[in-house]
Protein backbone atom coordinates (compact mmCIF):
# COMPACT_ATOMS: atom_id res chain seq x y z
CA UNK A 1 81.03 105.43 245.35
CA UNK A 2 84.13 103.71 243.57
CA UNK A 3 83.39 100.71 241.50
CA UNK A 4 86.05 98.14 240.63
CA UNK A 5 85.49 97.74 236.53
CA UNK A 6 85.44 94.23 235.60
CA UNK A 7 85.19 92.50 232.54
CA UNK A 8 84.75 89.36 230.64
CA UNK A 9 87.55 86.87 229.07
CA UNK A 10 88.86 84.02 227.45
CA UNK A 11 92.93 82.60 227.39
CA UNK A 12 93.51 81.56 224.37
CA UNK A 13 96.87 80.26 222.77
CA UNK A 14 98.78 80.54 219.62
CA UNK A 15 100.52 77.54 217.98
CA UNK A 16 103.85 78.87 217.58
CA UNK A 17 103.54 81.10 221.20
CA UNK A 18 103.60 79.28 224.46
CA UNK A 19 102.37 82.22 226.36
CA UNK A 20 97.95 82.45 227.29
CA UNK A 21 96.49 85.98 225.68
CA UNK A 22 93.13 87.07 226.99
CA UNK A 23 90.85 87.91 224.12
CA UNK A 24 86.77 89.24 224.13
CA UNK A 25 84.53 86.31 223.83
CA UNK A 26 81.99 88.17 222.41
CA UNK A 27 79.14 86.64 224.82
CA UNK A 28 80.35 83.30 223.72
CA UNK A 29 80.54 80.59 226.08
CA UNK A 30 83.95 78.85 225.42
CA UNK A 31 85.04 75.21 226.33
CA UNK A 32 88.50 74.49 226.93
CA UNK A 33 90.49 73.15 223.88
CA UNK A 34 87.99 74.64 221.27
CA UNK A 35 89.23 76.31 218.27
CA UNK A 36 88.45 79.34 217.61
CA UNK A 37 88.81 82.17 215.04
CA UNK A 38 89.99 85.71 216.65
CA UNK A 39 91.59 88.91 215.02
CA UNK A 40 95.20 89.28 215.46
CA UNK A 41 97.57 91.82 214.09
CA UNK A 42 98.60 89.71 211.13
CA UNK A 43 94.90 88.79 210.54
CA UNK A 44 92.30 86.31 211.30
CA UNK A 45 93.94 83.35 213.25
CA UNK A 46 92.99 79.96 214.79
CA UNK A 47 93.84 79.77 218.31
CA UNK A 48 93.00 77.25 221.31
CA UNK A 49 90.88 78.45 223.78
CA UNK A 50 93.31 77.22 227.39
CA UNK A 51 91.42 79.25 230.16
CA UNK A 52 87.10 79.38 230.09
CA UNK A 53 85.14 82.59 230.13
CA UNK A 54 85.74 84.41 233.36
CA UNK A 55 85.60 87.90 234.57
CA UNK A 56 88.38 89.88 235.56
CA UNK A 57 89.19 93.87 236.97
CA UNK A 58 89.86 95.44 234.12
CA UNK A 59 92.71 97.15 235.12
CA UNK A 60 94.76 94.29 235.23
CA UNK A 61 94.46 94.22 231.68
CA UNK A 62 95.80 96.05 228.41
CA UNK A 63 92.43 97.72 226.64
CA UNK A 64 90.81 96.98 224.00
CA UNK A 65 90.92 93.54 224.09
CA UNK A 66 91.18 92.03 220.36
CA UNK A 67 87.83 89.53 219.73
CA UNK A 68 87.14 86.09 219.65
CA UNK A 69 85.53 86.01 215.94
CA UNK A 70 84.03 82.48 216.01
CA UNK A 71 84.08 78.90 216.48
CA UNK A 72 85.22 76.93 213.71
CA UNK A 73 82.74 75.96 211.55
CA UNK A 74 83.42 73.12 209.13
CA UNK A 75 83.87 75.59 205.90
CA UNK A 76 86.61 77.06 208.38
CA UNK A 77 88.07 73.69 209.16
CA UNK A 78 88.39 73.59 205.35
CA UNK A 79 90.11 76.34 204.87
CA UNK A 80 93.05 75.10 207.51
CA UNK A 81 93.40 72.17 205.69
CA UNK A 82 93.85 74.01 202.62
CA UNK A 83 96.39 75.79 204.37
CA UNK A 84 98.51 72.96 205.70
CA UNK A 85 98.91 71.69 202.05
CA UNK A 86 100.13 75.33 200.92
CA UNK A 87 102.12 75.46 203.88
CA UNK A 88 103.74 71.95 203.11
CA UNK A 89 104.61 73.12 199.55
CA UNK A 90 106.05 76.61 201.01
CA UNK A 91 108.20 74.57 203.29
CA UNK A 92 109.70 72.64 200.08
CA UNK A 93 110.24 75.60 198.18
CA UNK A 94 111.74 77.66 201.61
CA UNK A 95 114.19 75.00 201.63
CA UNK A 96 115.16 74.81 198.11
CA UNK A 97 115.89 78.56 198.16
CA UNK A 98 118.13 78.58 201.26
CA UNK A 99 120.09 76.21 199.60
CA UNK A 100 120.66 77.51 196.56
CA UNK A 101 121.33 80.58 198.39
CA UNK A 102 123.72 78.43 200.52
CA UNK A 103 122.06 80.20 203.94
CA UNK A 104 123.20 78.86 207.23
CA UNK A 105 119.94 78.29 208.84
CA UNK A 106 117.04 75.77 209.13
CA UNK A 107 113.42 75.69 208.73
CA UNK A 108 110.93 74.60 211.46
CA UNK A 109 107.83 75.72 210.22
CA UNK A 110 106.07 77.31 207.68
CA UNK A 111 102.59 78.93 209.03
CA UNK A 112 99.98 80.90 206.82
CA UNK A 113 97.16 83.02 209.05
CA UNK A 114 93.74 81.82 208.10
CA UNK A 115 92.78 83.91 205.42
CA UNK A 116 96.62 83.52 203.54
CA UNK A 117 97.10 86.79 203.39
CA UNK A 118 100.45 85.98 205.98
CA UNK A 119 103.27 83.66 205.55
CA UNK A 120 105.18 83.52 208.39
CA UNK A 121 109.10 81.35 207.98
CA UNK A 122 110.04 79.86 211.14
CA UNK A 123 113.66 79.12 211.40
CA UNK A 124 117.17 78.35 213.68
CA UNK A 125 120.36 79.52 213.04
CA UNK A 126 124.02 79.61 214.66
CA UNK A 127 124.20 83.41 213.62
CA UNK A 128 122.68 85.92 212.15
CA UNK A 129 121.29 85.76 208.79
CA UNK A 130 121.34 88.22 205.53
CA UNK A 131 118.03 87.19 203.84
CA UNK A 132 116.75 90.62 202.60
CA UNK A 133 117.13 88.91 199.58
CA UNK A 134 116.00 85.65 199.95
CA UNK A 135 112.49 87.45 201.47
CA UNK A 136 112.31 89.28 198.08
CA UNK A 137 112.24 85.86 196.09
CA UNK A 138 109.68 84.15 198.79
CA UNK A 139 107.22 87.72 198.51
CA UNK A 140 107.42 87.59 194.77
CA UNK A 141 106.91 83.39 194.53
CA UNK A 142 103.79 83.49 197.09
CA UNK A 143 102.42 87.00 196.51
CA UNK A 144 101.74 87.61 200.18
CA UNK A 145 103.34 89.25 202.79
CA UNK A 146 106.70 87.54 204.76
CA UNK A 147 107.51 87.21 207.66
CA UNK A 148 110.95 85.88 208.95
CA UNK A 149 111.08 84.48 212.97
CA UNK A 150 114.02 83.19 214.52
CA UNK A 151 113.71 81.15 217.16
CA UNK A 152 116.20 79.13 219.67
CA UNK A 153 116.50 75.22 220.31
CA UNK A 154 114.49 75.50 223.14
CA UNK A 155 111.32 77.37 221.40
CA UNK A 156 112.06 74.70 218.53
CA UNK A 157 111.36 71.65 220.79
CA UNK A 158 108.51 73.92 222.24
CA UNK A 159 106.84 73.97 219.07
CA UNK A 160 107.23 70.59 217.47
CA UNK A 161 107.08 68.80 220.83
CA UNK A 162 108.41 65.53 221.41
CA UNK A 163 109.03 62.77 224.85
CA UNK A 164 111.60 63.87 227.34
CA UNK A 165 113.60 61.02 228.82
CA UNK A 166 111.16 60.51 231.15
CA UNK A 167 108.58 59.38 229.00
CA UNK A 168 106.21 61.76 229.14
CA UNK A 169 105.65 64.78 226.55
CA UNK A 170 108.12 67.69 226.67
CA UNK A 171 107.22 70.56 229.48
CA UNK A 172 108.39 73.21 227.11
CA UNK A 173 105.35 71.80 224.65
CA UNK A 174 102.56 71.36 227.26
CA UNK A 175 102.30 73.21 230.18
CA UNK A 176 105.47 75.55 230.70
CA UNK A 177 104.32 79.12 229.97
CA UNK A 178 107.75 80.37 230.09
CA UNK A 179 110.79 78.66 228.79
CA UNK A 180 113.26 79.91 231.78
CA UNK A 181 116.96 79.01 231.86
CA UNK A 182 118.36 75.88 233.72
CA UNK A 183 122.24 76.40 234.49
CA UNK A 184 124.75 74.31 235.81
CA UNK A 185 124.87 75.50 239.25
CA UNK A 186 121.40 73.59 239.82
CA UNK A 187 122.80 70.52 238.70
CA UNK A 188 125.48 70.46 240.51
CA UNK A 189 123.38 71.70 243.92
CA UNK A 190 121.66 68.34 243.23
CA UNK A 191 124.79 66.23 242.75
CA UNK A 192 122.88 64.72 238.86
CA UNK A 193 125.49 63.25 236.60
CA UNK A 194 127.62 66.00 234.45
CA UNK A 195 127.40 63.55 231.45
CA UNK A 196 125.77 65.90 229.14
CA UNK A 197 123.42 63.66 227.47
CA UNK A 198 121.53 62.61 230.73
CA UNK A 199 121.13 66.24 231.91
CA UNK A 200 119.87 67.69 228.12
CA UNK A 201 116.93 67.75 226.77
CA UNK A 202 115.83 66.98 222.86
CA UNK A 203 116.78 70.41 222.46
CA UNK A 204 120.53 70.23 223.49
CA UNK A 205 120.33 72.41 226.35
CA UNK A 206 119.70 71.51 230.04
CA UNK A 207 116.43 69.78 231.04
CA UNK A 208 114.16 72.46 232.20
CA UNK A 209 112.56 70.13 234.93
CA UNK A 210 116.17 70.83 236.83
CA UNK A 211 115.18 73.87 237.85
CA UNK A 212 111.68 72.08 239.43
CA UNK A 213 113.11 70.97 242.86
CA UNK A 214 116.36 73.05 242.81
CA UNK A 215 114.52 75.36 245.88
CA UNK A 216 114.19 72.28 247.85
CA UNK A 217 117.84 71.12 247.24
CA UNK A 218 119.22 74.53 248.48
CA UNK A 219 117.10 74.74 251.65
CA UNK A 220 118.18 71.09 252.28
CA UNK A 221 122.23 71.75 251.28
CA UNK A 222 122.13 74.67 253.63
CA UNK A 223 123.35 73.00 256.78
CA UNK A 224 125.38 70.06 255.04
CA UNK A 225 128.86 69.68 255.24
CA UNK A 226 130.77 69.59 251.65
CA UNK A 227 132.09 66.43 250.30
CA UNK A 228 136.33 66.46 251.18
CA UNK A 229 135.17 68.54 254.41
CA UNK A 230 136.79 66.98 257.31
CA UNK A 231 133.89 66.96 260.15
CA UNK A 232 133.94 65.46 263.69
CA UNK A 233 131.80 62.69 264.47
CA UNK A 234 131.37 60.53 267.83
CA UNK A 235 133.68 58.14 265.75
CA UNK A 236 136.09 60.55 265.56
CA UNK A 237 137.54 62.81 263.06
CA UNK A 238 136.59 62.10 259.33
CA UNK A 239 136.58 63.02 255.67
CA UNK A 240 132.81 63.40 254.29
CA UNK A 241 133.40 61.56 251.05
CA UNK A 242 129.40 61.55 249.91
CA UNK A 243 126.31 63.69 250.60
CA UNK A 244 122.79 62.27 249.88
CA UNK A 245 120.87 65.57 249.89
CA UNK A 246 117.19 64.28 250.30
CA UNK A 247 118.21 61.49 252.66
CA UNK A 248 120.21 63.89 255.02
CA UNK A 249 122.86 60.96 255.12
CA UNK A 250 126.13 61.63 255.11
CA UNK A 251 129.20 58.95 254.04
CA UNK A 252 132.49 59.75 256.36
CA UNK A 253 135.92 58.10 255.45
CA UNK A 254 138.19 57.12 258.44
CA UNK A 255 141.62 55.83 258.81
CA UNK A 256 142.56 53.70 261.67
CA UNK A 257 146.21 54.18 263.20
CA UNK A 258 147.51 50.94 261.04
CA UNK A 259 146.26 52.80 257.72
CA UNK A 260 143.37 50.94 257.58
CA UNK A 261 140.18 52.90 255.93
CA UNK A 262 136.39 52.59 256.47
CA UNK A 263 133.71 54.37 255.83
CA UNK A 264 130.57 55.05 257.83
CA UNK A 265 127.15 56.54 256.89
CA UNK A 266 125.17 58.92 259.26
CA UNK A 267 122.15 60.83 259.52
CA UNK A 268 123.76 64.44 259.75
CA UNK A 269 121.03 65.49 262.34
CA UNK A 270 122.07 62.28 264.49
CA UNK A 271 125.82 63.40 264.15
CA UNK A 272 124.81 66.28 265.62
CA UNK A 273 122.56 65.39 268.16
CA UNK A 274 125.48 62.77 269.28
CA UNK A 275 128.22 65.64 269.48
CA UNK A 276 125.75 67.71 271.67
CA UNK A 277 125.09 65.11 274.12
CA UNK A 278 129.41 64.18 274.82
CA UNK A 279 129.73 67.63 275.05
CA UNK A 280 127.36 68.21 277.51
């Protein structure tokens, strides 16, 4: 008989990677937000444990799963610490180099695996970047090996995190998994101001939360007349000169025979329901 192969996890998530990664446990029971050691392809690193131990078919996942090494244990609390204050001096030196080299680009981080054996150089830039050279100097200063990731404004305020202007803590830096596009079109299906900086984020590009209810606004749009569309109501013929999507009202302009203009607000649904009833 065929037996559906499951097997035992743990989400866990890097610092500089938004995205959960299942790992082996090991047996160990897991809480969320513990830190814990696991083996990674650059090395031992310290991750946050996101999702508890579960079980799962496991052919929904790649094999073998990498392990989950330990908890941290306060000689391995330590050790990070030890780490941040090499990392703070690698930033310093990073950023004396690029500009004595005069590179165009920027540092955001400067992250050593747990064992130092790793230096990773986290960085933006407009373009692309020659730094064969500049990695020589770097792998001859810290005798390790270097790594050079380029990132984009978005994954920047992703990983240094910040408040959005609605006063809570960036989405991109808490719980989105996936840092998706927002484009105009969305805006503009939900009538928001075009003023750039109320529809950007710290990152310069448009708020992600945009994209949140921009389903809703397009089912809702779908039967509404367009703002300058000339509609008939059982006032007469008018100009729609404003569409409140969520409210369903819509804000006709009409002009009596002496010039005169006024405008009305309806319930769409109502102007419809009126026109239905004359013509009948």
């Amino acid at each position: 008989e065929w037996m559906i192969s499951m097997i035992e996890v743990v989400g866990v998530r890097f610092q500089r990677n938004k995205r959960i990664y299942y790992f082996n446990p090991q047996k160990k029971k897991l809480r969320t937000g513990a830190k814990v050691l696991v083996e990674n392809v650059n090395g031992l690193e310290v991750v946050t444990v996101v999702k508890e131990n579960k079980m799962i078919v496991e052919a929904d996942i790649v094999l073998p799963l990498k392990l989950v090494v330990r908890i941290l244990t306060k000689e391995d609390w330590e050790q990070v610490r030890t780490n941040e204050e090499k990392e703070e001096k690698a930033s310093n030196i990073f950023m004396e180099l690029i500009k004595k080299e005069a590179l165009p680009m920027r540092l955001v981080a400067a992250k050593y695996n747990f064992d130092s054996s790793h230096l990773t150089f986290t960085y933006t830039a407009d373009e692309r970047v020659d730094f064969r050279q500049l990695v020589k100097k770097l792998a001859a200063t810290f005798q390790v090996r270097i790594e050079m990731r380029q990132i984009n404004m978005r994954e920047k305020a992703a990983l240094i995190g910040g408040v959005g202007p609605c006063g809570y803590d960036l989405c991109c830096s808490t719980f989105l998994n996936d840092l998706y596009g927002t484009t105009i079109k969305m805006v503009k299906n939900q009538k928001l101001s075009l003023i750039p900086e109320r529809i950007s984020g710290l990152c310069g590009k448009l708020l992600c939360c945009v994209r949140y209810e921009d389903d809703v606004y397009t089912i809702l749009s779908e039967h509404l007349p367009d703002v300058n569309q000339r509609i008939q109501t059982p006032e007469g013929e008018g100009k729609v000169i404003y569409v409140n999507v969520l409210t369903q009202n819509v804000d006709v302009l009409f002009v009596k025979e002496n010039g005169t203009k006024y405008r009305e607000t309806f319930k769409y649904d109502s102007i419809k329901k009126e026109l239905l009833e004359l013509e009948a």
